[in-house]
PDB file of N, CA and C in Angstrom:
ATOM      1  N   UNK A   1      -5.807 -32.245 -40.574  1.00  0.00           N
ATOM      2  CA  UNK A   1      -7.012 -32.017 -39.791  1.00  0.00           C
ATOM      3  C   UNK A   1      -7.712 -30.760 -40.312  1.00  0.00           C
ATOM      4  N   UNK A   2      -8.877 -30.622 -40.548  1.00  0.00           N
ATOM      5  CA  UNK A   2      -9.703 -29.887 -41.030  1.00  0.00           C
ATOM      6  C   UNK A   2     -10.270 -29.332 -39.899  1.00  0.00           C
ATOM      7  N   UNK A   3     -10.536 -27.851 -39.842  1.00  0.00           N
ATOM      8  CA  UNK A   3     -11.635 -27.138 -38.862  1.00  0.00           C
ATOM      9  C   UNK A   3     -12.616 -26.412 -39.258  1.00  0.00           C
ATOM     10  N   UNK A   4     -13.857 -26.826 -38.885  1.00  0.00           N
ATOM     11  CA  UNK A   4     -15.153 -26.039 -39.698  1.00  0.00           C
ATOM     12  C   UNK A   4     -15.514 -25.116 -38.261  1.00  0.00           C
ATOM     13  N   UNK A   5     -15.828 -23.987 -38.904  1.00  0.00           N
ATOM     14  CA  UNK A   5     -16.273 -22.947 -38.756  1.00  0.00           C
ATOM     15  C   UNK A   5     -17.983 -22.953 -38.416  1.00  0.00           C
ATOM     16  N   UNK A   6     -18.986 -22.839 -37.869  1.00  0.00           N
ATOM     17  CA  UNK A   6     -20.143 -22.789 -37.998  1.00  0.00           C
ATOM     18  C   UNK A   6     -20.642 -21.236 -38.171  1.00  0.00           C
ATOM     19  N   UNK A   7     -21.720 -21.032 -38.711  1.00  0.00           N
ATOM     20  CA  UNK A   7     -22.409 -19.515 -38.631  1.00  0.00           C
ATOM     21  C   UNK A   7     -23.417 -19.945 -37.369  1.00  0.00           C
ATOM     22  N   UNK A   8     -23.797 -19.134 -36.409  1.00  0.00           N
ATOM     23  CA  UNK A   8     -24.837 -19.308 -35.245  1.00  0.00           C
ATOM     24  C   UNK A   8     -25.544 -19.136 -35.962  1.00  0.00           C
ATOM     25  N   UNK A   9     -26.037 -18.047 -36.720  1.00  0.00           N
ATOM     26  CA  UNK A   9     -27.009 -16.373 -37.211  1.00  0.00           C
ATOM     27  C   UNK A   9     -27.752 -17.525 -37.995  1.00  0.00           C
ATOM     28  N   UNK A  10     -29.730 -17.233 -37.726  1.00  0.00           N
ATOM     29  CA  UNK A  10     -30.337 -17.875 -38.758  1.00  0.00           C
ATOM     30  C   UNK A  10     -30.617 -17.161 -39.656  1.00  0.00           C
ATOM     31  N   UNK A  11     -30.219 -18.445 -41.035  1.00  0.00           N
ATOM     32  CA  UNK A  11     -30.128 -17.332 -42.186  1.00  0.00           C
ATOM     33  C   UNK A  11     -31.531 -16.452 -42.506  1.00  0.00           C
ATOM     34  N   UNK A  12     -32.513 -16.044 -42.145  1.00  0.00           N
ATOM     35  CA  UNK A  12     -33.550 -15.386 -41.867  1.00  0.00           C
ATOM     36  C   UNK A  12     -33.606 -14.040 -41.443  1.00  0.00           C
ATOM     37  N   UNK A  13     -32.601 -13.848 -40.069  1.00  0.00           N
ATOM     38  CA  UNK A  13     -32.468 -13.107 -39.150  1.00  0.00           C
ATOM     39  C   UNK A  13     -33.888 -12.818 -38.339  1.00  0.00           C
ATOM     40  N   UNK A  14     -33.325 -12.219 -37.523  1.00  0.00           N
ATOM     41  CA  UNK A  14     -35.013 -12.129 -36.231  1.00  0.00           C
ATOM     42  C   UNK A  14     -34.801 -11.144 -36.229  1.00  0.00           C
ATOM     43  N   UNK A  15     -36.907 -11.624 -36.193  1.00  0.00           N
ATOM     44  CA  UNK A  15     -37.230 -10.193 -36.380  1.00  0.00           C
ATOM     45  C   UNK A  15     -37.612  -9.455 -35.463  1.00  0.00           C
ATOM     46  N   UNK A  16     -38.032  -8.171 -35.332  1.00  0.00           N
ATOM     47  CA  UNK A  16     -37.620  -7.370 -34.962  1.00  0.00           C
ATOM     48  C   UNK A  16     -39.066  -7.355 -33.401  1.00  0.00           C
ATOM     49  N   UNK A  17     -38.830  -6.877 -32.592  1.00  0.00           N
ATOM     50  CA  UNK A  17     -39.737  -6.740 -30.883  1.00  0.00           C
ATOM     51  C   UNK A  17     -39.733  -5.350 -30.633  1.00  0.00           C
ATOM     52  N   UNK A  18     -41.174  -5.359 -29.794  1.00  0.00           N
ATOM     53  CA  UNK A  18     -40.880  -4.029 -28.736  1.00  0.00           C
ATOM     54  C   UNK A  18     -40.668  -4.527 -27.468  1.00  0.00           C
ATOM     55  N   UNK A  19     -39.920  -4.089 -26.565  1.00  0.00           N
ATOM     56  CA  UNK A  19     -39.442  -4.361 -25.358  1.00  0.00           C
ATOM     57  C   UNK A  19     -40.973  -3.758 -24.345  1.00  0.00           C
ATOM     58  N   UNK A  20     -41.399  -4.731 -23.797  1.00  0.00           N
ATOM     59  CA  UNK A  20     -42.331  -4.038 -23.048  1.00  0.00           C
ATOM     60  C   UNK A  20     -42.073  -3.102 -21.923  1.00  0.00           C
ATOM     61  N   UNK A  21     -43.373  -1.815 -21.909  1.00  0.00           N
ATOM     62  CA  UNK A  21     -42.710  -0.934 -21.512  1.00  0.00           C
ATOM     63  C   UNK A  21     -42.186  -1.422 -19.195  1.00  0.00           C
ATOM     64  N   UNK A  22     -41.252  -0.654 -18.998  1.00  0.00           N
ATOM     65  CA  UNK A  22     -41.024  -1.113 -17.225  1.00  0.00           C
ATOM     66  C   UNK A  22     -42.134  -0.326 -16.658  1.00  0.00           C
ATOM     67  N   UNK A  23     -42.342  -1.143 -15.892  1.00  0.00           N
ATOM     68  CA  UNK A  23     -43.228  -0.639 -14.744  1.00  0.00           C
ATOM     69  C   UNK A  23     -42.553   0.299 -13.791  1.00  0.00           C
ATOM     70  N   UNK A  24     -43.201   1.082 -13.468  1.00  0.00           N
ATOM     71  CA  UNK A  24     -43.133   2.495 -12.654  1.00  0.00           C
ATOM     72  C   UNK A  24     -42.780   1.843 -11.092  1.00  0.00           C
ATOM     73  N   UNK A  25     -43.574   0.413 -10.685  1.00  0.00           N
ATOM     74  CA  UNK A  25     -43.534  -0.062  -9.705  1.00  0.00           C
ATOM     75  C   UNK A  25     -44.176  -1.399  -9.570  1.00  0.00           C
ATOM     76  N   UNK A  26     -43.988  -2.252  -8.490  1.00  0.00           N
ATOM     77  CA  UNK A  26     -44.550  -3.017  -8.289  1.00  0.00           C
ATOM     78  C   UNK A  26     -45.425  -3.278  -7.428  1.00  0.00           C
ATOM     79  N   UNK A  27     -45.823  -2.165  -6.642  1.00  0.00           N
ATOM     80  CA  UNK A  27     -46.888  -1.846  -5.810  1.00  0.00           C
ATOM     81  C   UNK A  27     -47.913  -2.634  -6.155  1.00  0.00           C
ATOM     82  N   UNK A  28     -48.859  -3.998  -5.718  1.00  0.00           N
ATOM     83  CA  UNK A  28     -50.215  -4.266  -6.278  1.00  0.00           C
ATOM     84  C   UNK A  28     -50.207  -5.080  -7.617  1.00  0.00           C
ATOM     85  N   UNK A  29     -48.724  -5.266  -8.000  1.00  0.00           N
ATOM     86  CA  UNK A  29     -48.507  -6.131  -9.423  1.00  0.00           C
ATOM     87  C   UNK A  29     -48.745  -7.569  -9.273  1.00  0.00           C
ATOM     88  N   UNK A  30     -48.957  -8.049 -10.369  1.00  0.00           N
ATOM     89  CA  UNK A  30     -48.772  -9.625  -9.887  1.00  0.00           C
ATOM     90  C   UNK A  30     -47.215 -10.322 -10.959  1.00  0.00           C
ATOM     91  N   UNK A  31     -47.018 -10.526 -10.316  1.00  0.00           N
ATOM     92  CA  UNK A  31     -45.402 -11.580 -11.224  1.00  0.00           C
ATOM     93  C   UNK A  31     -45.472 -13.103 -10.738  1.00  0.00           C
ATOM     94  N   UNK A  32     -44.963 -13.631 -12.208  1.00  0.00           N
ATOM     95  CA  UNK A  32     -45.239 -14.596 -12.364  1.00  0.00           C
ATOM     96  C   UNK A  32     -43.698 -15.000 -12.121  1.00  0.00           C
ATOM     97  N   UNK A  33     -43.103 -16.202 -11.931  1.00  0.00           N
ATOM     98  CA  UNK A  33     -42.210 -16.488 -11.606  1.00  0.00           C
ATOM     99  C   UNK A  33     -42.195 -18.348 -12.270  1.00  0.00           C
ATOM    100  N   UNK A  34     -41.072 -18.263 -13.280  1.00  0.00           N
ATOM    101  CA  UNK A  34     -41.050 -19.421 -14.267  1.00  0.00           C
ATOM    102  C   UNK A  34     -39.958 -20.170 -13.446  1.00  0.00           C
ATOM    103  N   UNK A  35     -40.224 -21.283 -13.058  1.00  0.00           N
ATOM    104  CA  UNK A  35     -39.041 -22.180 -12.769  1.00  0.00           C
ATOM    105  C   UNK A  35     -38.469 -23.593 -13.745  1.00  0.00           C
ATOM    106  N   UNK A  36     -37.174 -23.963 -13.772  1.00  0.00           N
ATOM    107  CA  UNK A  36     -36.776 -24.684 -14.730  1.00  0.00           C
ATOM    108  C   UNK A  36     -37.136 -26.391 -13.639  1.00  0.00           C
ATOM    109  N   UNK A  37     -37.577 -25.861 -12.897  1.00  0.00           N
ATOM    110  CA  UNK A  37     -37.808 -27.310 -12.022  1.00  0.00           C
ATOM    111  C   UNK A  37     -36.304 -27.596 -11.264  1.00  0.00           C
ATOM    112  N   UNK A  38     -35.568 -27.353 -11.247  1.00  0.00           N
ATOM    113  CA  UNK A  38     -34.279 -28.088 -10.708  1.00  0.00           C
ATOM    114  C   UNK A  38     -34.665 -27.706  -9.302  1.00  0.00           C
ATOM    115  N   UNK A  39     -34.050 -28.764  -8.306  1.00  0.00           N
ATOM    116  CA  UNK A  39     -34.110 -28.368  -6.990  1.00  0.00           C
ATOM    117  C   UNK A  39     -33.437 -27.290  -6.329  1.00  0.00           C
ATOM    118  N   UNK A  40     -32.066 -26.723  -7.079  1.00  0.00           N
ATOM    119  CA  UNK A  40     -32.097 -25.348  -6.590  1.00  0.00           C
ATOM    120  C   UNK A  40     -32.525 -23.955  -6.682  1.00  0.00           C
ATOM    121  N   UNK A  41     -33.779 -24.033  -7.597  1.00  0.00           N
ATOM    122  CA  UNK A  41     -34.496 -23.340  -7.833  1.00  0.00           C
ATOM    123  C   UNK A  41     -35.260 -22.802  -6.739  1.00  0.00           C
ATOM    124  N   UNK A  42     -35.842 -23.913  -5.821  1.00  0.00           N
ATOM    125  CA  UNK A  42     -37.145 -23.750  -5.166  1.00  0.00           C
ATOM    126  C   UNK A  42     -36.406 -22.762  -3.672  1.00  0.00           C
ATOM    127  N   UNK A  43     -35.865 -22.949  -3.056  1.00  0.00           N
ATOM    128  CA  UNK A  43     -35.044 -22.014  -2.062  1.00  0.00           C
ATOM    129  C   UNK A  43     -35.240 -20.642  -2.454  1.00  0.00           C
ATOM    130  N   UNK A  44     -34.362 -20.568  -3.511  1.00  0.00           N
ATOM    131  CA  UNK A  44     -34.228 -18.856  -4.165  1.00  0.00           C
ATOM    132  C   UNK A  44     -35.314 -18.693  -4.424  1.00  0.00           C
ATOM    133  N   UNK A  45     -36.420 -19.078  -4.768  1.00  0.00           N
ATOM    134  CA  UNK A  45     -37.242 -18.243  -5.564  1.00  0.00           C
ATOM    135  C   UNK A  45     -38.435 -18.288  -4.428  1.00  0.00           C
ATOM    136  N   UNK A  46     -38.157 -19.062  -3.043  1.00  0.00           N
ATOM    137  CA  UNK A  46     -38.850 -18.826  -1.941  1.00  0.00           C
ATOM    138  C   UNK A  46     -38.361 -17.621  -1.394  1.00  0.00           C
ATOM    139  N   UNK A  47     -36.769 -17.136  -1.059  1.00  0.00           N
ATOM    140  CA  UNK A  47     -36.387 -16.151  -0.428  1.00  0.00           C
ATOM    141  C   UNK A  47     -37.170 -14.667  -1.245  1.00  0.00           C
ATOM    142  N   UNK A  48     -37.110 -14.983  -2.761  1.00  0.00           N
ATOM    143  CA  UNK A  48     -37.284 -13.753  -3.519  1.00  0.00           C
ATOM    144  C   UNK A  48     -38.737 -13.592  -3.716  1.00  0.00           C
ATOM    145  N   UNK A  49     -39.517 -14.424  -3.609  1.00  0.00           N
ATOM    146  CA  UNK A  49     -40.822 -14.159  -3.369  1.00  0.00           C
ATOM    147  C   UNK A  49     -40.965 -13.041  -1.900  1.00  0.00           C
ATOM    148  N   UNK A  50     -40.179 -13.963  -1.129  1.00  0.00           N
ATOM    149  CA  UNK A  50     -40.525 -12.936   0.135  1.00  0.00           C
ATOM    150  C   UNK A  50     -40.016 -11.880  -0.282  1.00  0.00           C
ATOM    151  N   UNK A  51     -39.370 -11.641  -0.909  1.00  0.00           N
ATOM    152  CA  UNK A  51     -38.791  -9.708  -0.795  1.00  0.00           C
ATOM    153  C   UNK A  51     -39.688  -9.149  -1.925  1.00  0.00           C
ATOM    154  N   UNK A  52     -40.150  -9.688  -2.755  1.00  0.00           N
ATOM    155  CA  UNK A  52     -40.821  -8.785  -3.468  1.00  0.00           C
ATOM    156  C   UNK A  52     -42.284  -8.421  -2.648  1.00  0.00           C
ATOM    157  N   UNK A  53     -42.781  -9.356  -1.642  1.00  0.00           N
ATOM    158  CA  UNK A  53     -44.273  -9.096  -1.379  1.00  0.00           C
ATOM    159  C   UNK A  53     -43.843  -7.957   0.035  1.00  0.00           C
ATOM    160  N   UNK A  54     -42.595  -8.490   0.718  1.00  0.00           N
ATOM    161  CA  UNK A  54     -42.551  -7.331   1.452  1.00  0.00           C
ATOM    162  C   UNK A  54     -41.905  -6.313   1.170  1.00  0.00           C
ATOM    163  N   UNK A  55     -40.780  -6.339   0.301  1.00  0.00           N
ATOM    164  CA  UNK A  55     -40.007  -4.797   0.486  1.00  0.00           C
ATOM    165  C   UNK A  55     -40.510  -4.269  -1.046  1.00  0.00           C
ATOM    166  N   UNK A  56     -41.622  -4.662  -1.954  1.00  0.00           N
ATOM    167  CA  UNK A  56     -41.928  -4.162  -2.869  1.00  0.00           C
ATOM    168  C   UNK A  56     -43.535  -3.507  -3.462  1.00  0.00           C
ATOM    169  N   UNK A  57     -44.535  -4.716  -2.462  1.00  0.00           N
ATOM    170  CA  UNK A  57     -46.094  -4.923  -2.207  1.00  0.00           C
ATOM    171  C   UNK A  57     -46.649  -5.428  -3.670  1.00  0.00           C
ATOM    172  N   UNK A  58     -45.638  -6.235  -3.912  1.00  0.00           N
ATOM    173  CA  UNK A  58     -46.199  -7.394  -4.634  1.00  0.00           C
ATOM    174  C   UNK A  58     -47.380  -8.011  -4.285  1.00  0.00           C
ATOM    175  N   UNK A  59     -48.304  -7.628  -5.144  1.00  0.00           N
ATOM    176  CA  UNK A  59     -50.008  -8.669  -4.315  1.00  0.00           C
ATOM    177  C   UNK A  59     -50.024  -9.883  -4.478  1.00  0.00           C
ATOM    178  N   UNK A  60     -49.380 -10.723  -5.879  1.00  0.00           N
ATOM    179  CA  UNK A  60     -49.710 -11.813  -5.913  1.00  0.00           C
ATOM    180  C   UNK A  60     -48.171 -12.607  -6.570  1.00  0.00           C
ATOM    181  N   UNK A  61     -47.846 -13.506  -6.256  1.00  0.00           N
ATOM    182  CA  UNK A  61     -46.733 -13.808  -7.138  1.00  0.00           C
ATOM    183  C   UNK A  61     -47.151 -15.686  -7.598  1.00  0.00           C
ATOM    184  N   UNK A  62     -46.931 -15.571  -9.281  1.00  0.00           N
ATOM    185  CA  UNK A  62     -47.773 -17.109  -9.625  1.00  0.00           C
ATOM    186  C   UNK A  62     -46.040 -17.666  -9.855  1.00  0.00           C
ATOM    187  N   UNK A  63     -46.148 -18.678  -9.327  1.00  0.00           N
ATOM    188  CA  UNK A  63     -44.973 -19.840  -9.502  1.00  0.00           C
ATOM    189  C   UNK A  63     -45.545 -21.458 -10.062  1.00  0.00           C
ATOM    190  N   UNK A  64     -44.614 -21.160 -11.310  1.00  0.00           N
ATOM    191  CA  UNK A  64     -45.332 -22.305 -12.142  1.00  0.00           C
ATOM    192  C   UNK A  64     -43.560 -22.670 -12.756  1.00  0.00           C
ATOM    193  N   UNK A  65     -43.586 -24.407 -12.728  1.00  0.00           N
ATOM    194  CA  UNK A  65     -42.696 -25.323 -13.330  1.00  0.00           C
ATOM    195  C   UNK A  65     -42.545 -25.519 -14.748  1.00  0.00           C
ATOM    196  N   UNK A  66     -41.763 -25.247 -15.681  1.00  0.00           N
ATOM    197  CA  UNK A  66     -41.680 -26.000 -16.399  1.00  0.00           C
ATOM    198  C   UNK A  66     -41.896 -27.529 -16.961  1.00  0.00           C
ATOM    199  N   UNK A  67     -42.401 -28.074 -17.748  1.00  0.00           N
ATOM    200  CA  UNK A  67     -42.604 -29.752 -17.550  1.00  0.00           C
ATOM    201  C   UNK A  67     -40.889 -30.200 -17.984  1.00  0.00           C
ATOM    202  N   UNK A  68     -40.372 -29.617 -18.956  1.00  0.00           N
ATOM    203  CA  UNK A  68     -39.053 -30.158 -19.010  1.00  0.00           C
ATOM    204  C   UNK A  68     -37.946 -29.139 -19.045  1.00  0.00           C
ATOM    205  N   UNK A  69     -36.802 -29.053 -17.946  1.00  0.00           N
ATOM    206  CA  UNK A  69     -36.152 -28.010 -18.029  1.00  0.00           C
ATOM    207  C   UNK A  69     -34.931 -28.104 -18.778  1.00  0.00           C
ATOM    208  N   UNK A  70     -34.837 -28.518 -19.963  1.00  0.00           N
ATOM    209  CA  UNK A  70     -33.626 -28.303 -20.972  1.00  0.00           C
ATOM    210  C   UNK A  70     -34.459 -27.908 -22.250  1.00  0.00           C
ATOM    211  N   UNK A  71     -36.137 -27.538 -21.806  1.00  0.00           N
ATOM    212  CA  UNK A  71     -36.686 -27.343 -23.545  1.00  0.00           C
ATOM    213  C   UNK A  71     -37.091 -25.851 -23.307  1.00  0.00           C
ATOM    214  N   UNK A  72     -37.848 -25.161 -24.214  1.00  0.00           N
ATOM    215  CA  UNK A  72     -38.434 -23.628 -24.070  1.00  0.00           C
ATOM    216  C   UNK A  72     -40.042 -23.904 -23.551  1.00  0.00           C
ATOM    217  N   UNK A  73     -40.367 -23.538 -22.964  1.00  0.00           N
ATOM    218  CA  UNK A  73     -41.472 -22.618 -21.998  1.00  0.00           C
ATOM    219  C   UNK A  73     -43.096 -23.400 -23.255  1.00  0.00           C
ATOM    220  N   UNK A  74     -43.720 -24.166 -22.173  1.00  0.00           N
ATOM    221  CA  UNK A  74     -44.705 -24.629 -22.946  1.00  0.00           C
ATOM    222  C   UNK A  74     -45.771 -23.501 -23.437  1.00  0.00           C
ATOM    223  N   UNK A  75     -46.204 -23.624 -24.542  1.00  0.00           N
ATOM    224  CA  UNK A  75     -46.998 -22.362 -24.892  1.00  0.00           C
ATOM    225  C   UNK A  75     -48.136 -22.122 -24.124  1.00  0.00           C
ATOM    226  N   UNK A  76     -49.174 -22.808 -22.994  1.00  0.00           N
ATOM    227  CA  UNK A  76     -50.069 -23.022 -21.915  1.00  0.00           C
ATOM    228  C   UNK A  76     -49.313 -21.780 -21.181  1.00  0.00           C
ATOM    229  N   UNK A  77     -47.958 -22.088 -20.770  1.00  0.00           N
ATOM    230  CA  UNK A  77     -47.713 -21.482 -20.208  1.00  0.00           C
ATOM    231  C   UNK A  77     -47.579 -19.964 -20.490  1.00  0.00           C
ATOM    232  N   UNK A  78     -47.081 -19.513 -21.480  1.00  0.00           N
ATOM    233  CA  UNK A  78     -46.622 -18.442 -21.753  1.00  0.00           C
ATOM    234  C   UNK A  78     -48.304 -17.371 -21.713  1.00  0.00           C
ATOM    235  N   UNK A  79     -49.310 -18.608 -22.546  1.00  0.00           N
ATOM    236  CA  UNK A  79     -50.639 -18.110 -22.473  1.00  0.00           C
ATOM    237  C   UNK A  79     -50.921 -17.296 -21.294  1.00  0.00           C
ATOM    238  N   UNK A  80     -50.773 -18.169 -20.061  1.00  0.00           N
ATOM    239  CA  UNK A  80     -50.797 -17.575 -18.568  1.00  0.00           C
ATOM    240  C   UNK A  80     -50.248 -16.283 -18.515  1.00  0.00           C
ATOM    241  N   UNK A  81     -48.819 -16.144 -18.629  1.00  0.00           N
ATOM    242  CA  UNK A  81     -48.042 -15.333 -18.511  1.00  0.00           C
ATOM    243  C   UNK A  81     -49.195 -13.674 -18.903  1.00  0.00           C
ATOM    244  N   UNK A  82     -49.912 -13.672 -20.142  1.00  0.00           N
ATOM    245  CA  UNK A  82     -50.095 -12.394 -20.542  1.00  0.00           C
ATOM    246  C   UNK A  82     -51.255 -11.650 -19.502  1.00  0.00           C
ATOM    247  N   UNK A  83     -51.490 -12.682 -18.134  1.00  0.00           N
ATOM    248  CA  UNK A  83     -52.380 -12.238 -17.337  1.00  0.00           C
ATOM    249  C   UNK A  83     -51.031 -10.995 -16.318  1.00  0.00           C
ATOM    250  N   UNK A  84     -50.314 -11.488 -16.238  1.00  0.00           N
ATOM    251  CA  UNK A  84     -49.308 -10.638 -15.064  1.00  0.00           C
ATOM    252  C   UNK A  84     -48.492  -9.595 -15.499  1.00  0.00           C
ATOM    253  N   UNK A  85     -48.137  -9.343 -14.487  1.00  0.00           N
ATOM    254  CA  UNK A  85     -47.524  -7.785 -14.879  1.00  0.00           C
ATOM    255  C   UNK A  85     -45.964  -7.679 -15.110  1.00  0.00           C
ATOM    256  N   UNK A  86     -45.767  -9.020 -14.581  1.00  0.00           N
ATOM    257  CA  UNK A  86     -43.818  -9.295 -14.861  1.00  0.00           C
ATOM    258  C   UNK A  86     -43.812 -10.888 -14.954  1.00  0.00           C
ATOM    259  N   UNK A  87     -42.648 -10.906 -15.414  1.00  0.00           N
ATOM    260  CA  UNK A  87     -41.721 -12.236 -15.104  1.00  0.00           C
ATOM    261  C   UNK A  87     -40.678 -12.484 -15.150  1.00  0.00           C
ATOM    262  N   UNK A  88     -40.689 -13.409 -13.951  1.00  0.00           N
ATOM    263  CA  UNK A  88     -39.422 -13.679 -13.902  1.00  0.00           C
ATOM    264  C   UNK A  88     -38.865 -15.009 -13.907  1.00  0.00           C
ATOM    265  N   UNK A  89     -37.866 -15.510 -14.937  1.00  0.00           N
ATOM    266  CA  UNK A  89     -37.517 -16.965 -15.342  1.00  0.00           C
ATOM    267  C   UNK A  89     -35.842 -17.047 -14.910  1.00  0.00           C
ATOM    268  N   UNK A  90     -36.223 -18.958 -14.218  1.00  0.00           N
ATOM    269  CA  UNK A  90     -34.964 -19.092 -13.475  1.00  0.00           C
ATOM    270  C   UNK A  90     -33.851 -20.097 -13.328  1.00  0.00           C
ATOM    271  N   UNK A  91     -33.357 -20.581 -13.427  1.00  0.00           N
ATOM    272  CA  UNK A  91     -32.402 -21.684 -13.218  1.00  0.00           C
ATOM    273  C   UNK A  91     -31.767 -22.013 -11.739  1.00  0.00           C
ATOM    274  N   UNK A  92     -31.691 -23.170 -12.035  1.00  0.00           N
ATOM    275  CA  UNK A  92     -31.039 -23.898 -10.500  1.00  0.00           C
ATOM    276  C   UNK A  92     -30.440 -25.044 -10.718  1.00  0.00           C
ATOM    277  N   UNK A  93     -29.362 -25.478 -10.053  1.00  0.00           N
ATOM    278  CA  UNK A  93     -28.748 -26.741  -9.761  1.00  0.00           C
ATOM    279  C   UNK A  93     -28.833 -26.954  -8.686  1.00  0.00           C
TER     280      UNK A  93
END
């Protein structure tokens, strides 16, 4: 019996990001909130909406679905994304 080994690493390597800088606060921010669509998504990310608008003064929070949740983030979407001030992406069963 033979066992192969795989390399993950693309032979390329990635390149290199700046981490955007954190916000000081979320006072008046708007966050966007990515869901993978699964139905246990929608609960949690109802409870956590509420805590960010009250115990944080979150002004606006955008909640938008994925069209398929086993692929990466449609580029429409991500477009959206550069309007807000955070995000946050989620999973559920």
């Amino acid at each position: 019996m033979t066992i192969t080994v795989l390399d993950p690493t693309h032979e390329t390597g990635a390149s290199g990001f700046q981490p955007a800088d954190r916000l000081t606060s979320l006072q008046g921010a708007t966050v966007g909130i990515v869901s993978n669509g699964k139905k246990g998504t929608k609960p949690f990310f109802d409870a956590f909406e509420r805590e960010l608008r009250q115990s944080h003064g979150v002004a606006e929070v955008v909640r938008l679905t994925k069209a398929n949740y086993s692929a990466p983030v449609e580029r429409e979407l991500l477009d959206k994304a550069q309007k807000w001030n955070a995000l946050v992406a989620g999973i559920g069963d």
